[in-house]
C-alpha atoms as a PDB file:
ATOM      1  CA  UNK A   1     -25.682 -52.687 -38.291  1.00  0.00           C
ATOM      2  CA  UNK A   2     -22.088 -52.345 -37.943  1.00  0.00           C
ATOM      3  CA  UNK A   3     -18.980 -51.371 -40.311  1.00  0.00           C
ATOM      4  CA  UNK A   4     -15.739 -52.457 -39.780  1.00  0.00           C
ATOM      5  CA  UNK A   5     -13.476 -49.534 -41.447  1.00  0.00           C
ATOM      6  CA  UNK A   6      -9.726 -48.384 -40.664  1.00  0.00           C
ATOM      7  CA  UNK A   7      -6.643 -47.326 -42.117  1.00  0.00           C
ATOM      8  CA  UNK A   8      -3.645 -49.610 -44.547  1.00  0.00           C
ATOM      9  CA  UNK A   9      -0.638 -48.563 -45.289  1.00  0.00           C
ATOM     10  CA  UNK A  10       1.063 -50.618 -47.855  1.00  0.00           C
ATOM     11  CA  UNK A  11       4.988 -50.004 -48.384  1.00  0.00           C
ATOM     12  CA  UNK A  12       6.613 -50.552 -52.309  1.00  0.00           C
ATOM     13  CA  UNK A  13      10.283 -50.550 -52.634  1.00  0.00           C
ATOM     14  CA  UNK A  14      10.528 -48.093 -55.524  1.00  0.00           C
ATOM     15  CA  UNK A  15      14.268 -48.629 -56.350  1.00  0.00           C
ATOM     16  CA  UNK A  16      17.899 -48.565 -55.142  1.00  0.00           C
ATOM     17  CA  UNK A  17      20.202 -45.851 -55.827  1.00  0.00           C
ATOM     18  CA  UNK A  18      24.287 -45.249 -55.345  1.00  0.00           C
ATOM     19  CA  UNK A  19      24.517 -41.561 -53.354  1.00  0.00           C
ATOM     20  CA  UNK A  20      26.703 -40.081 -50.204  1.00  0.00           C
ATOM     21  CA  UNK A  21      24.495 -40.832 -47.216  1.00  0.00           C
ATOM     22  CA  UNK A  22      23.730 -37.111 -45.295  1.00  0.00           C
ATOM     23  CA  UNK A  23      24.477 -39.258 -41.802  1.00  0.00           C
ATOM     24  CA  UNK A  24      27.257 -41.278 -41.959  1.00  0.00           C
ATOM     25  CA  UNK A  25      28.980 -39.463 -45.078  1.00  0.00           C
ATOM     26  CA  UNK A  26      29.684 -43.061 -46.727  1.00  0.00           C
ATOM     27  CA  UNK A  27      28.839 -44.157 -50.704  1.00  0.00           C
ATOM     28  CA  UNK A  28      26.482 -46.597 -50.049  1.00  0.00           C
ATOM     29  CA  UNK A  29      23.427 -47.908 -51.918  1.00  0.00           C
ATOM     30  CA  UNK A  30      20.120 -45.842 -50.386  1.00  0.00           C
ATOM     31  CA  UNK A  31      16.738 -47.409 -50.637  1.00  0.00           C
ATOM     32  CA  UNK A  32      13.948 -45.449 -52.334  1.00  0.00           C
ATOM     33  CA  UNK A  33      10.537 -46.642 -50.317  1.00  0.00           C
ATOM     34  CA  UNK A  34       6.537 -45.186 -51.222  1.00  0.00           C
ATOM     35  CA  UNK A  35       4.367 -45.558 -48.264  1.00  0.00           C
ATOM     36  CA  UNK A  36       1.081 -44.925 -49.623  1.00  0.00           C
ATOM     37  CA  UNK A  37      -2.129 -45.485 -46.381  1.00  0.00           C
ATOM     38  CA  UNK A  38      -5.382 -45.518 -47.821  1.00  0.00           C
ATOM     39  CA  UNK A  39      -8.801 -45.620 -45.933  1.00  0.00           C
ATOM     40  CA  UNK A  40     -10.428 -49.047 -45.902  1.00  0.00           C
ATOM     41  CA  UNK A  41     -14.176 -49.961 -45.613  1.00  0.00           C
ATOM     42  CA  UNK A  42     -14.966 -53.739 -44.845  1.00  0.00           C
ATOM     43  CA  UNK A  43     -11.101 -54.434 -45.526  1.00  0.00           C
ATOM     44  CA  UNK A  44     -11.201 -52.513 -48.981  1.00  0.00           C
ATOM     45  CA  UNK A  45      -9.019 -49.572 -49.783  1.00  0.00           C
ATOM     46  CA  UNK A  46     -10.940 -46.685 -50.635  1.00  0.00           C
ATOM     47  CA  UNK A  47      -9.884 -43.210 -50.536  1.00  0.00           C
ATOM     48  CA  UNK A  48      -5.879 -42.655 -50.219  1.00  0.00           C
ATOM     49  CA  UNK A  49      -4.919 -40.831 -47.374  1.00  0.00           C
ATOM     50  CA  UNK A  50      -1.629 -40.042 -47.801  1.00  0.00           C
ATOM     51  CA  UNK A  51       1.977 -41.242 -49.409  1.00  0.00           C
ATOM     52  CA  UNK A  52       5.337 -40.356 -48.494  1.00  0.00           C
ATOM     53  CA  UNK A  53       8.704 -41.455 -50.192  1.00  0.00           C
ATOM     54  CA  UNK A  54      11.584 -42.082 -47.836  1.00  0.00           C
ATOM     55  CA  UNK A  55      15.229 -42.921 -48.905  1.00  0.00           C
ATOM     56  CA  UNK A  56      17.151 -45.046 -46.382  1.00  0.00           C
ATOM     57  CA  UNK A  57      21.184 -46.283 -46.457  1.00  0.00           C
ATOM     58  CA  UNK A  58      21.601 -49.891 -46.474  1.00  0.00           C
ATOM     59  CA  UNK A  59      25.126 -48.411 -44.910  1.00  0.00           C
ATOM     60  CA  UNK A  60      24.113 -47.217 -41.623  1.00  0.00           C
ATOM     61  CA  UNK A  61      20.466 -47.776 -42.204  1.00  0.00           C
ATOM     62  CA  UNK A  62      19.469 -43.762 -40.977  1.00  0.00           C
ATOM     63  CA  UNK A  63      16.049 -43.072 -43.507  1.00  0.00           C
ATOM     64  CA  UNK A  64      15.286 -39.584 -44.403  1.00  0.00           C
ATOM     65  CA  UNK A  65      11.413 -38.761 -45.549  1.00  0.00           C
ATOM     66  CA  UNK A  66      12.187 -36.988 -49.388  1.00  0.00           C
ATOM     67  CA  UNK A  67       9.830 -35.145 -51.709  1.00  0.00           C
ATOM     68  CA  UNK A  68       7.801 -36.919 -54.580  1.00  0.00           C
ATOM     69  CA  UNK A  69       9.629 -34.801 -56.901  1.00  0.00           C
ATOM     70  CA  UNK A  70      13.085 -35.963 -55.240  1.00  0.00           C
ATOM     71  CA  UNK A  71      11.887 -39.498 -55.509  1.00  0.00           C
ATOM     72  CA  UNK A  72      11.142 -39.383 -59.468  1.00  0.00           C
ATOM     73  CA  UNK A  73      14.216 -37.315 -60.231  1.00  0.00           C
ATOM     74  CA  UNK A  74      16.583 -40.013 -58.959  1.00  0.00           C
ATOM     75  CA  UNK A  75      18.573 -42.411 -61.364  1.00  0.00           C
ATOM     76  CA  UNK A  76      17.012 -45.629 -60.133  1.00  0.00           C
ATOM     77  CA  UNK A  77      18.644 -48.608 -61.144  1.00  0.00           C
END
């Protein structure tokens, strides 16, 4: 008997906000992205692993990791 298991991360574009990007110092519109990876069993996600919200400028494209209470506070539009 054998299982076939491993690890998924799946990436949703959350929204798209107007800020000063903390690299290149221009107003540009910054990405809002949720990686959430999840542990899969025969190609099924089971347990989540882990998510992390990252904010990238569509500027310069430089992506900082942010908090999930960063990532819900932000005006998304």
């Amino acid at each position: 008997m054998f299982f076939i298991f491993g690890l998924r991360t799946k990436v949703d574009r959350s929204g798209v906000v107007q800020q000063v990007c903390r690299h290149c110092g221009n107003q540009a519109a910054q990405v809002i992205t949720r990686r959430s990876t999840k542990f899969t069993l025969f190609f099924i996600p089971l347990i989540p692993i882990r998510t992390r919200y990252a904010q990238q400028c569509t500027f310069c494209g430089a992506e900082y990791e942010i908090s999930r209470s960063d990532a819900e506070r932000l005006p998304v539009g």
